[in-house]
PDB file of N, CA and C in Angstrom:
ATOM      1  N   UNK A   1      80.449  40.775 133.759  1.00  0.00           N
ATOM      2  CA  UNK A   1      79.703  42.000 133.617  1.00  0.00           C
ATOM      3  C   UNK A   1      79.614  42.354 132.132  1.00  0.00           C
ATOM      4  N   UNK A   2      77.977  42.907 131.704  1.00  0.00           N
ATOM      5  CA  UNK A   2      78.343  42.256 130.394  1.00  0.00           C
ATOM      6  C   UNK A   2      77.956  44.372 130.090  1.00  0.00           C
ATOM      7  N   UNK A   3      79.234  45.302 129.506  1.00  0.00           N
ATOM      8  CA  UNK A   3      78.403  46.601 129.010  1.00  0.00           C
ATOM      9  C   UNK A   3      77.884  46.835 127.720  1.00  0.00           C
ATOM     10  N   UNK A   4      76.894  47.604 127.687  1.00  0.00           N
ATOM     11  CA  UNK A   4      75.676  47.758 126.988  1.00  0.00           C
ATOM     12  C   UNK A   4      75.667  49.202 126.342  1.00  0.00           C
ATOM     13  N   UNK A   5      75.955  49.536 124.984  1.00  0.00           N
ATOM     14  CA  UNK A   5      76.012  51.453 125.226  1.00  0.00           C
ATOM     15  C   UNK A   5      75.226  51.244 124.143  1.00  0.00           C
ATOM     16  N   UNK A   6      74.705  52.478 124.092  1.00  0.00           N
ATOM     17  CA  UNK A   6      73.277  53.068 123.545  1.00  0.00           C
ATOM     18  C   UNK A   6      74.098  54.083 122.831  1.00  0.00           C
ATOM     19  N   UNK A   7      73.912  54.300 121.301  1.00  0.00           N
ATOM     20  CA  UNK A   7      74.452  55.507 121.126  1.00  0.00           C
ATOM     21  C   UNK A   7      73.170  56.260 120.461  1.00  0.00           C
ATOM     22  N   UNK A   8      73.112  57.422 119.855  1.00  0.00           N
ATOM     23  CA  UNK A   8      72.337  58.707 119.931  1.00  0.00           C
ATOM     24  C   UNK A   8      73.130  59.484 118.802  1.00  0.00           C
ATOM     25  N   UNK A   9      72.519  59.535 117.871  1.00  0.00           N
ATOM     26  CA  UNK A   9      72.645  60.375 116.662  1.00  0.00           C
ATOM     27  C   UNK A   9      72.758  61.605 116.822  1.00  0.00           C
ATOM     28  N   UNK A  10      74.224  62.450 116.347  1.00  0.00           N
ATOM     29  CA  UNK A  10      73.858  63.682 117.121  1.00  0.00           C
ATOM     30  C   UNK A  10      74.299  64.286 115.597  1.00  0.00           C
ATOM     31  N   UNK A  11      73.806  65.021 115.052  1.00  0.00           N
ATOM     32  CA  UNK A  11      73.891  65.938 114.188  1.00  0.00           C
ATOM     33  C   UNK A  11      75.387  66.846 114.040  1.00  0.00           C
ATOM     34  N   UNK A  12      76.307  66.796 112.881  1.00  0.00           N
ATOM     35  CA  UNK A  12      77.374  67.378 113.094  1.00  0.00           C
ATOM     36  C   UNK A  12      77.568  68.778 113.097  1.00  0.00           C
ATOM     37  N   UNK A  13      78.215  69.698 114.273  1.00  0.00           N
ATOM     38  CA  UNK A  13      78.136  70.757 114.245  1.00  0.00           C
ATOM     39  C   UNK A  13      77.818  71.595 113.308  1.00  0.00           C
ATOM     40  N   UNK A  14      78.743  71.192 112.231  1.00  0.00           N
ATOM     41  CA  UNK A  14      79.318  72.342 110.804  1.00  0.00           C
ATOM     42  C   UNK A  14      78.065  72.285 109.665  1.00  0.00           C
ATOM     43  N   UNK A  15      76.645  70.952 110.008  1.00  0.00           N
ATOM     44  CA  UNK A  15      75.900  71.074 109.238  1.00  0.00           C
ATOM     45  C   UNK A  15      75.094  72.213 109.217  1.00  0.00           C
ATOM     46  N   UNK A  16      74.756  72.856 109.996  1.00  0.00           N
ATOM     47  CA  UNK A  16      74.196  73.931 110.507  1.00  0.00           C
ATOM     48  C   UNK A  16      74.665  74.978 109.486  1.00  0.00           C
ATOM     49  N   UNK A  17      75.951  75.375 109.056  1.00  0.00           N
ATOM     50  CA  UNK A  17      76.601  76.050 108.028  1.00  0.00           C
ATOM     51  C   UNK A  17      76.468  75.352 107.254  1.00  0.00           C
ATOM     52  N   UNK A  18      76.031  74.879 106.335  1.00  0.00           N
ATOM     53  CA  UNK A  18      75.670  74.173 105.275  1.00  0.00           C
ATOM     54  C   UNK A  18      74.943  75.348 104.096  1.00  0.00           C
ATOM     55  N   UNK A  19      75.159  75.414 103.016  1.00  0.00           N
ATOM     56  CA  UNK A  19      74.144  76.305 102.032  1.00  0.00           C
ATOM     57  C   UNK A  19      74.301  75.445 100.906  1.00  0.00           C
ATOM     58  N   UNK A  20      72.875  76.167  99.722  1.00  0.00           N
ATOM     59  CA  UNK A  20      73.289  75.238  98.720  1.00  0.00           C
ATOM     60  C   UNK A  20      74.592  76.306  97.818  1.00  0.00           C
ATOM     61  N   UNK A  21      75.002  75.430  96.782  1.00  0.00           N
ATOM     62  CA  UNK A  21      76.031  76.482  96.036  1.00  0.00           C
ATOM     63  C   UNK A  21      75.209  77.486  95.364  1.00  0.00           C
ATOM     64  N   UNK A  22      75.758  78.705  94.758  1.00  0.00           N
ATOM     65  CA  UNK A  22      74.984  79.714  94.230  1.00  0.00           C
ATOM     66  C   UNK A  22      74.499  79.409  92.392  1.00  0.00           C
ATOM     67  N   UNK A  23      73.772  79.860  92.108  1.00  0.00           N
ATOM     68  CA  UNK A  23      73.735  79.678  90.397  1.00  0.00           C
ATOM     69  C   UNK A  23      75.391  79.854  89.882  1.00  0.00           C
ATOM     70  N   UNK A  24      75.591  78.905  89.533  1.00  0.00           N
ATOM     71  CA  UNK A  24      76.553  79.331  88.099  1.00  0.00           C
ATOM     72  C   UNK A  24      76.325  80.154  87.071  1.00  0.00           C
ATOM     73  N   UNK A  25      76.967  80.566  86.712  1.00  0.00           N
ATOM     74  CA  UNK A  25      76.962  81.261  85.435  1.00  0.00           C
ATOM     75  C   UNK A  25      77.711  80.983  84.122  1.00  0.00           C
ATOM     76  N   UNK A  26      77.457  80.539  83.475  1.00  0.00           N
ATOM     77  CA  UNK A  26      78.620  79.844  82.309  1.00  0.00           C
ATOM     78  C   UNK A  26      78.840  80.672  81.479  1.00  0.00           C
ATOM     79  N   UNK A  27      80.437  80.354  81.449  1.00  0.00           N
ATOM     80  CA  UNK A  27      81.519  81.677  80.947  1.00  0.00           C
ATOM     81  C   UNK A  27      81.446  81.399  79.113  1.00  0.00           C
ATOM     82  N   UNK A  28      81.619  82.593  78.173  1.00  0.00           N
ATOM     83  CA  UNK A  28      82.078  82.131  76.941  1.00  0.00           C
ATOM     84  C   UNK A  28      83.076  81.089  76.607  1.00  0.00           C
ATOM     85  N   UNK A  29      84.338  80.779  77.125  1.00  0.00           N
ATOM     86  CA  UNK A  29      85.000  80.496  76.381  1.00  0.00           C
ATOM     87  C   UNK A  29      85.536  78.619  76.850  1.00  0.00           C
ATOM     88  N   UNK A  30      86.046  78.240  76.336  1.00  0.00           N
ATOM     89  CA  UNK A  30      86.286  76.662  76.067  1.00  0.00           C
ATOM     90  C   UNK A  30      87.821  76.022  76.461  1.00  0.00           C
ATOM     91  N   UNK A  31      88.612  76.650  76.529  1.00  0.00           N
ATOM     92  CA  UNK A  31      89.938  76.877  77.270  1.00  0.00           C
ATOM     93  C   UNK A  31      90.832  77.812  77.435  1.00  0.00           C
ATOM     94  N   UNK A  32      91.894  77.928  78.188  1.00  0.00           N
ATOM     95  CA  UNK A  32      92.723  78.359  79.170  1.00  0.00           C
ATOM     96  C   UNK A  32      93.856  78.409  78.995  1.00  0.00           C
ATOM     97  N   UNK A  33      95.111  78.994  78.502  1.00  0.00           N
ATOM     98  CA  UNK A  33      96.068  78.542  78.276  1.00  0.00           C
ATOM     99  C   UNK A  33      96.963  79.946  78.700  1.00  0.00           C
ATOM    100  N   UNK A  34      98.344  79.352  79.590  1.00  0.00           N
ATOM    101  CA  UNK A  34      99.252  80.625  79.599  1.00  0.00           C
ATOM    102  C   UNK A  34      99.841  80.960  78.835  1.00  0.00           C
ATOM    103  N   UNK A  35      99.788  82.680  78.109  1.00  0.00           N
ATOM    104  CA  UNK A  35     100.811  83.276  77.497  1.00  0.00           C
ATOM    105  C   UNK A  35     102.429  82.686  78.194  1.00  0.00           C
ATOM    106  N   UNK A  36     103.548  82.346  77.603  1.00  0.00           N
ATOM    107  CA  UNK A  36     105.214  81.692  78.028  1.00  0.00           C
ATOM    108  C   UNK A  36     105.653  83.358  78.394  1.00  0.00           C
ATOM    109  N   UNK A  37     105.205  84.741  77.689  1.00  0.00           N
ATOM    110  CA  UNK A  37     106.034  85.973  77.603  1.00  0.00           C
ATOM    111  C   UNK A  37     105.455  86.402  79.012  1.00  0.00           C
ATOM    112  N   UNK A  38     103.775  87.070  79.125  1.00  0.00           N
ATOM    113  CA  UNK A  38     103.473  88.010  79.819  1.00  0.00           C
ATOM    114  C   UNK A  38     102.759  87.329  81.278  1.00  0.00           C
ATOM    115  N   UNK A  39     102.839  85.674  81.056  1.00  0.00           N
ATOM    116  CA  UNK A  39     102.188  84.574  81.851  1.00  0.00           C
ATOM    117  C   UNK A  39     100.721  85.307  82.282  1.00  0.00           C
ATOM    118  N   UNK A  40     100.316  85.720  81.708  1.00  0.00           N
ATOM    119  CA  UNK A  40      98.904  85.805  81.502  1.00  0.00           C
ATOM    120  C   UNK A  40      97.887  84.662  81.211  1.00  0.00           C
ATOM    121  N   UNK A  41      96.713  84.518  81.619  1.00  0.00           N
ATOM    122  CA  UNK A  41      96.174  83.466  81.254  1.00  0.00           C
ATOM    123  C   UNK A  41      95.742  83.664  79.624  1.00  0.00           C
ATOM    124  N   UNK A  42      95.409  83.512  79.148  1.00  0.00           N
ATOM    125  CA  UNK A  42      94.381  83.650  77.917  1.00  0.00           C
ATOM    126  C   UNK A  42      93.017  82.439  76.909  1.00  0.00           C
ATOM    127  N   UNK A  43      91.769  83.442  77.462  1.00  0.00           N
ATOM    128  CA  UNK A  43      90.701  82.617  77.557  1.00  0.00           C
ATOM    129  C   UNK A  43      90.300  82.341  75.700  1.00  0.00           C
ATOM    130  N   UNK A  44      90.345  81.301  75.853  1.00  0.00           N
ATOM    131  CA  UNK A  44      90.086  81.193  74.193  1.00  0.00           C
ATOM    132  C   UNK A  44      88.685  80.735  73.757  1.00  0.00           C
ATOM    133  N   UNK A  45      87.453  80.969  72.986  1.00  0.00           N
ATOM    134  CA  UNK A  45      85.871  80.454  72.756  1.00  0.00           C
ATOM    135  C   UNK A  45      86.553  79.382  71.545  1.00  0.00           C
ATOM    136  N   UNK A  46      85.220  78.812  71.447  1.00  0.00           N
ATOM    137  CA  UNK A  46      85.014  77.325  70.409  1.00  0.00           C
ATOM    138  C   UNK A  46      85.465  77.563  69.188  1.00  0.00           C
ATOM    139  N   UNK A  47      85.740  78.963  68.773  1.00  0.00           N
ATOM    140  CA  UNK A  47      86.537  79.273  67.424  1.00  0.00           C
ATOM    141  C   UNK A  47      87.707  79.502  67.532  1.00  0.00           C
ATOM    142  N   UNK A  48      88.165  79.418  68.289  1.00  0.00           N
ATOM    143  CA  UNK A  48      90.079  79.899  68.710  1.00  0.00           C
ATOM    144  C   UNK A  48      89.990  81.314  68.825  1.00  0.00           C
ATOM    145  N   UNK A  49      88.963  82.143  69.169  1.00  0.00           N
ATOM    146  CA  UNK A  49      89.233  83.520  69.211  1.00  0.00           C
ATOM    147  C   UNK A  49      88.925  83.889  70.644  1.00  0.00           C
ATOM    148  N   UNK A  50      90.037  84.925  71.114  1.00  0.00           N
ATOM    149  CA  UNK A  50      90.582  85.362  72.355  1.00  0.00           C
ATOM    150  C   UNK A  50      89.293  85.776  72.762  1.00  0.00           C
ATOM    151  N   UNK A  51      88.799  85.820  73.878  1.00  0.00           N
ATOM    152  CA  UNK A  51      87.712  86.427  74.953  1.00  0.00           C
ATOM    153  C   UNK A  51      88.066  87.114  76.013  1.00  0.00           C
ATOM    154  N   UNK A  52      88.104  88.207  75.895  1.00  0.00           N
ATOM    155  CA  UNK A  52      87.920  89.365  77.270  1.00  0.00           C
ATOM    156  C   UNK A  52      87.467  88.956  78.017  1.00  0.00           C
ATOM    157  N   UNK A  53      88.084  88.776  79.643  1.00  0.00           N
ATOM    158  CA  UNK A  53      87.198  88.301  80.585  1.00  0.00           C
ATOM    159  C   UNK A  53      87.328  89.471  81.297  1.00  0.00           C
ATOM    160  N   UNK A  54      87.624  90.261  81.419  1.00  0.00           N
ATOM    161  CA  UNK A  54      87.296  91.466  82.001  1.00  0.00           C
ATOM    162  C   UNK A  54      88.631  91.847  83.054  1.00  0.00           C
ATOM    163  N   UNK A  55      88.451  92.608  83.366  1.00  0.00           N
ATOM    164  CA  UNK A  55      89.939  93.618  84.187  1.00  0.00           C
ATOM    165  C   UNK A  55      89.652  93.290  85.870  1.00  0.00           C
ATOM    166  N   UNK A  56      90.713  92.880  86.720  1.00  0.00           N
ATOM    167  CA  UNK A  56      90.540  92.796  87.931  1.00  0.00           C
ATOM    168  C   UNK A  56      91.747  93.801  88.702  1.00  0.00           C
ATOM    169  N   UNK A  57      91.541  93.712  89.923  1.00  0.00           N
ATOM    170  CA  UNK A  57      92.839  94.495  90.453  1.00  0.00           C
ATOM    171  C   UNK A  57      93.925  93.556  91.103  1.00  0.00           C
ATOM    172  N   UNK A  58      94.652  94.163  91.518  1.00  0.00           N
ATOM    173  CA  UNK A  58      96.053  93.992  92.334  1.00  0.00           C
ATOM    174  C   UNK A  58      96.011  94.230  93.905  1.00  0.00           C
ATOM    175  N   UNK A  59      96.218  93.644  94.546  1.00  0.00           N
ATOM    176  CA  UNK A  59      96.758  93.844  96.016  1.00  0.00           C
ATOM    177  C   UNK A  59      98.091  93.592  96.236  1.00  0.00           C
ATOM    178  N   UNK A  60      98.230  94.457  97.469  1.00  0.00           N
ATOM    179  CA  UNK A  60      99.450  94.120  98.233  1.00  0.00           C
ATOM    180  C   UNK A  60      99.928  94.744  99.599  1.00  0.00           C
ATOM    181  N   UNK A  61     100.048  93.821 100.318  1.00  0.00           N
ATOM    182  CA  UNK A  61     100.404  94.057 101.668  1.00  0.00           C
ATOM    183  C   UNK A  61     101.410  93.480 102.785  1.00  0.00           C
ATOM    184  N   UNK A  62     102.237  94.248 103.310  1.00  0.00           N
ATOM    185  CA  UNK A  62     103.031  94.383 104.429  1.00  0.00           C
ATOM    186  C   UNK A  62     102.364  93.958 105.725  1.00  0.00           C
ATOM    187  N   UNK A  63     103.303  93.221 106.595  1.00  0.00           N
ATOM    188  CA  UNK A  63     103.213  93.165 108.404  1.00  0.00           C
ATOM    189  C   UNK A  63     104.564  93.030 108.968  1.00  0.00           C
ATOM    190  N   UNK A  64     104.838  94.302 110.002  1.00  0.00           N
ATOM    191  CA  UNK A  64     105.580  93.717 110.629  1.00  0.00           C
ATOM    192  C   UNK A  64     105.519  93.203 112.417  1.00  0.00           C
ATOM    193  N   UNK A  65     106.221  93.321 112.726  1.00  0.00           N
ATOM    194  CA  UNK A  65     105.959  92.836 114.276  1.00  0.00           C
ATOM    195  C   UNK A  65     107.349  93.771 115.249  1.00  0.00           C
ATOM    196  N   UNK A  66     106.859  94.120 116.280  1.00  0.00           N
ATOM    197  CA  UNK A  66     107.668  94.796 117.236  1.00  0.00           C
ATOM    198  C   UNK A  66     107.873  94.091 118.679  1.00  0.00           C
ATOM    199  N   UNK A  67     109.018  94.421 118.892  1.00  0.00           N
ATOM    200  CA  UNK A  67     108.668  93.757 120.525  1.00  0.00           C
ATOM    201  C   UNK A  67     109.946  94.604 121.430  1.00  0.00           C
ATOM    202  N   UNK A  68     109.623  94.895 122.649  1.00  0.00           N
ATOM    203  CA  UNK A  68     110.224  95.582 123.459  1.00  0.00           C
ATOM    204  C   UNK A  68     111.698  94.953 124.506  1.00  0.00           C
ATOM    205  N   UNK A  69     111.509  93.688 123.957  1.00  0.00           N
ATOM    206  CA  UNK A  69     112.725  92.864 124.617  1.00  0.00           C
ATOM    207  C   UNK A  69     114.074  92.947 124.233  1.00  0.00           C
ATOM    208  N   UNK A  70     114.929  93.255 125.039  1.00  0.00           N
ATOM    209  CA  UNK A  70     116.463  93.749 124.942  1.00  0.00           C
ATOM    210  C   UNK A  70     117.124  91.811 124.995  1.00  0.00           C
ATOM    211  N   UNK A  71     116.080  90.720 124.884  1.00  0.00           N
ATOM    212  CA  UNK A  71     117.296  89.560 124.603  1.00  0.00           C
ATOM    213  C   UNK A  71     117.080  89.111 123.340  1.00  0.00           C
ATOM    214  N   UNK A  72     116.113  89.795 122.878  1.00  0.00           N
ATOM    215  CA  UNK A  72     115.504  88.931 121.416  1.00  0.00           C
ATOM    216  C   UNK A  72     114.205  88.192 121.626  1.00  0.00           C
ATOM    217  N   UNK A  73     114.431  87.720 123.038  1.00  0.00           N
ATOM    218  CA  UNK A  73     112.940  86.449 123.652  1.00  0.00           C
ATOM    219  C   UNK A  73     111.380  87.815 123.451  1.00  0.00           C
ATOM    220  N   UNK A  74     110.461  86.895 123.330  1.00  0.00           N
ATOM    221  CA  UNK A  74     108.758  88.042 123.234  1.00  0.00           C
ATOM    222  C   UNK A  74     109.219  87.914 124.647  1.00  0.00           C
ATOM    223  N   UNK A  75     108.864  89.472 124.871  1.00  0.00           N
ATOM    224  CA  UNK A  75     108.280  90.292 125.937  1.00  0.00           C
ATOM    225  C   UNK A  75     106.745  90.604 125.970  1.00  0.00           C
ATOM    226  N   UNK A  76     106.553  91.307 127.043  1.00  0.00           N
ATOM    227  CA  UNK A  76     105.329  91.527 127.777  1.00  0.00           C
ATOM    228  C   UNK A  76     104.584  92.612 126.699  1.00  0.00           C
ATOM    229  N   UNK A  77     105.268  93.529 126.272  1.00  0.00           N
ATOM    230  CA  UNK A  77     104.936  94.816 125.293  1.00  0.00           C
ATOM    231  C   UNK A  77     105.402  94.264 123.801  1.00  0.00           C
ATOM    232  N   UNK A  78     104.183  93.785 123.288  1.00  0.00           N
ATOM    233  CA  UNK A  78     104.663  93.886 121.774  1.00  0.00           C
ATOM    234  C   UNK A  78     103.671  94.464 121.023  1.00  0.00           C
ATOM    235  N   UNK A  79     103.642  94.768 119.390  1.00  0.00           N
ATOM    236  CA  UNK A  79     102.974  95.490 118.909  1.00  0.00           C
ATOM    237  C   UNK A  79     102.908  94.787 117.422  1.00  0.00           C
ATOM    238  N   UNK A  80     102.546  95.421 117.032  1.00  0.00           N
ATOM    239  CA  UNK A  80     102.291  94.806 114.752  1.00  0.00           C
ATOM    240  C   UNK A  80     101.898  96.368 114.079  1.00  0.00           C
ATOM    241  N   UNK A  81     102.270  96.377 113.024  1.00  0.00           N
ATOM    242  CA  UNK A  81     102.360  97.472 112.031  1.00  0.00           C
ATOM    243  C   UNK A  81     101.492  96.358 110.865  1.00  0.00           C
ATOM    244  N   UNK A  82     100.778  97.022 110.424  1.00  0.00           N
ATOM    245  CA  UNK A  82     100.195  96.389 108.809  1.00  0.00           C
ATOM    246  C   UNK A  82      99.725  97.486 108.173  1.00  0.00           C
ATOM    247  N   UNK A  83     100.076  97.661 106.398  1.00  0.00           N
ATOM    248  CA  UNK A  83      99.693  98.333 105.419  1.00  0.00           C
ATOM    249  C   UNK A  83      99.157  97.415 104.038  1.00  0.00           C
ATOM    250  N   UNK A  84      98.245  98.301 103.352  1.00  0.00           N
ATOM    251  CA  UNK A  84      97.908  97.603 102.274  1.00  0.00           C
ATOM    252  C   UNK A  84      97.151  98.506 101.216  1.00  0.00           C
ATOM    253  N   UNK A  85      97.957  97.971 100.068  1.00  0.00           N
ATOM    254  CA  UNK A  85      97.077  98.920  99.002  1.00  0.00           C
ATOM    255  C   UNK A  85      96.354  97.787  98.178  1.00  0.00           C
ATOM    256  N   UNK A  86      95.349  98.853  97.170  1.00  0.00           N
ATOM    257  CA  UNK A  86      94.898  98.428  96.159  1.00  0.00           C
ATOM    258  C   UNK A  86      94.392  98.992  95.347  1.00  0.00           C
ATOM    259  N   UNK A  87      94.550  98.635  93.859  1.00  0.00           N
ATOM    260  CA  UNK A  87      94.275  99.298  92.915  1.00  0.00           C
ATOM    261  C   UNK A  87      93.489  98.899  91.709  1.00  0.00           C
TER     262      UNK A  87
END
């Protein structure tokens, strides 16, 4: 018996999400290097002089988890707490 399969090109799901990338934008400066004191990055242009890249913020956030079981094992009733700031 001799089998015979036919296969059929099927298009991969995730192409569908596909985009092109967005414009770039090219930054002033030419390298990158960490401050050793404040571990800051610091952006340096083609003359060795420092470049402002501008101010970002900080996050930070907490989760905890609850559960109603007297052995330690998850029970039927549990819950989650989450907070978060930013500035």
């Amino acid at each position: 018996m001799t089998l015979t399969a036919s296969l059929t090109a099927v298009r991969p799901w995730g192409a569908s999400r596909l985009a092109p990338y967005p414009t770039t934008i090219p930054r002033p400066h030419v390298s990158v290097s960490v401050d050793p004191d404040t571990q800051l990055g610091t952006f340096l242009d083609r003359d060795g002089r420092v470049v402002e890249m501008g101010k970002h913020g900080t996050s930070s956030g907490t989760e905890t988890s609850t559960s109603t079981s007297s052995d330690g094992q998850s029970g039927n009733d549990q819950g989650s707490d989450q907070d978060s700031s930013q500035d």
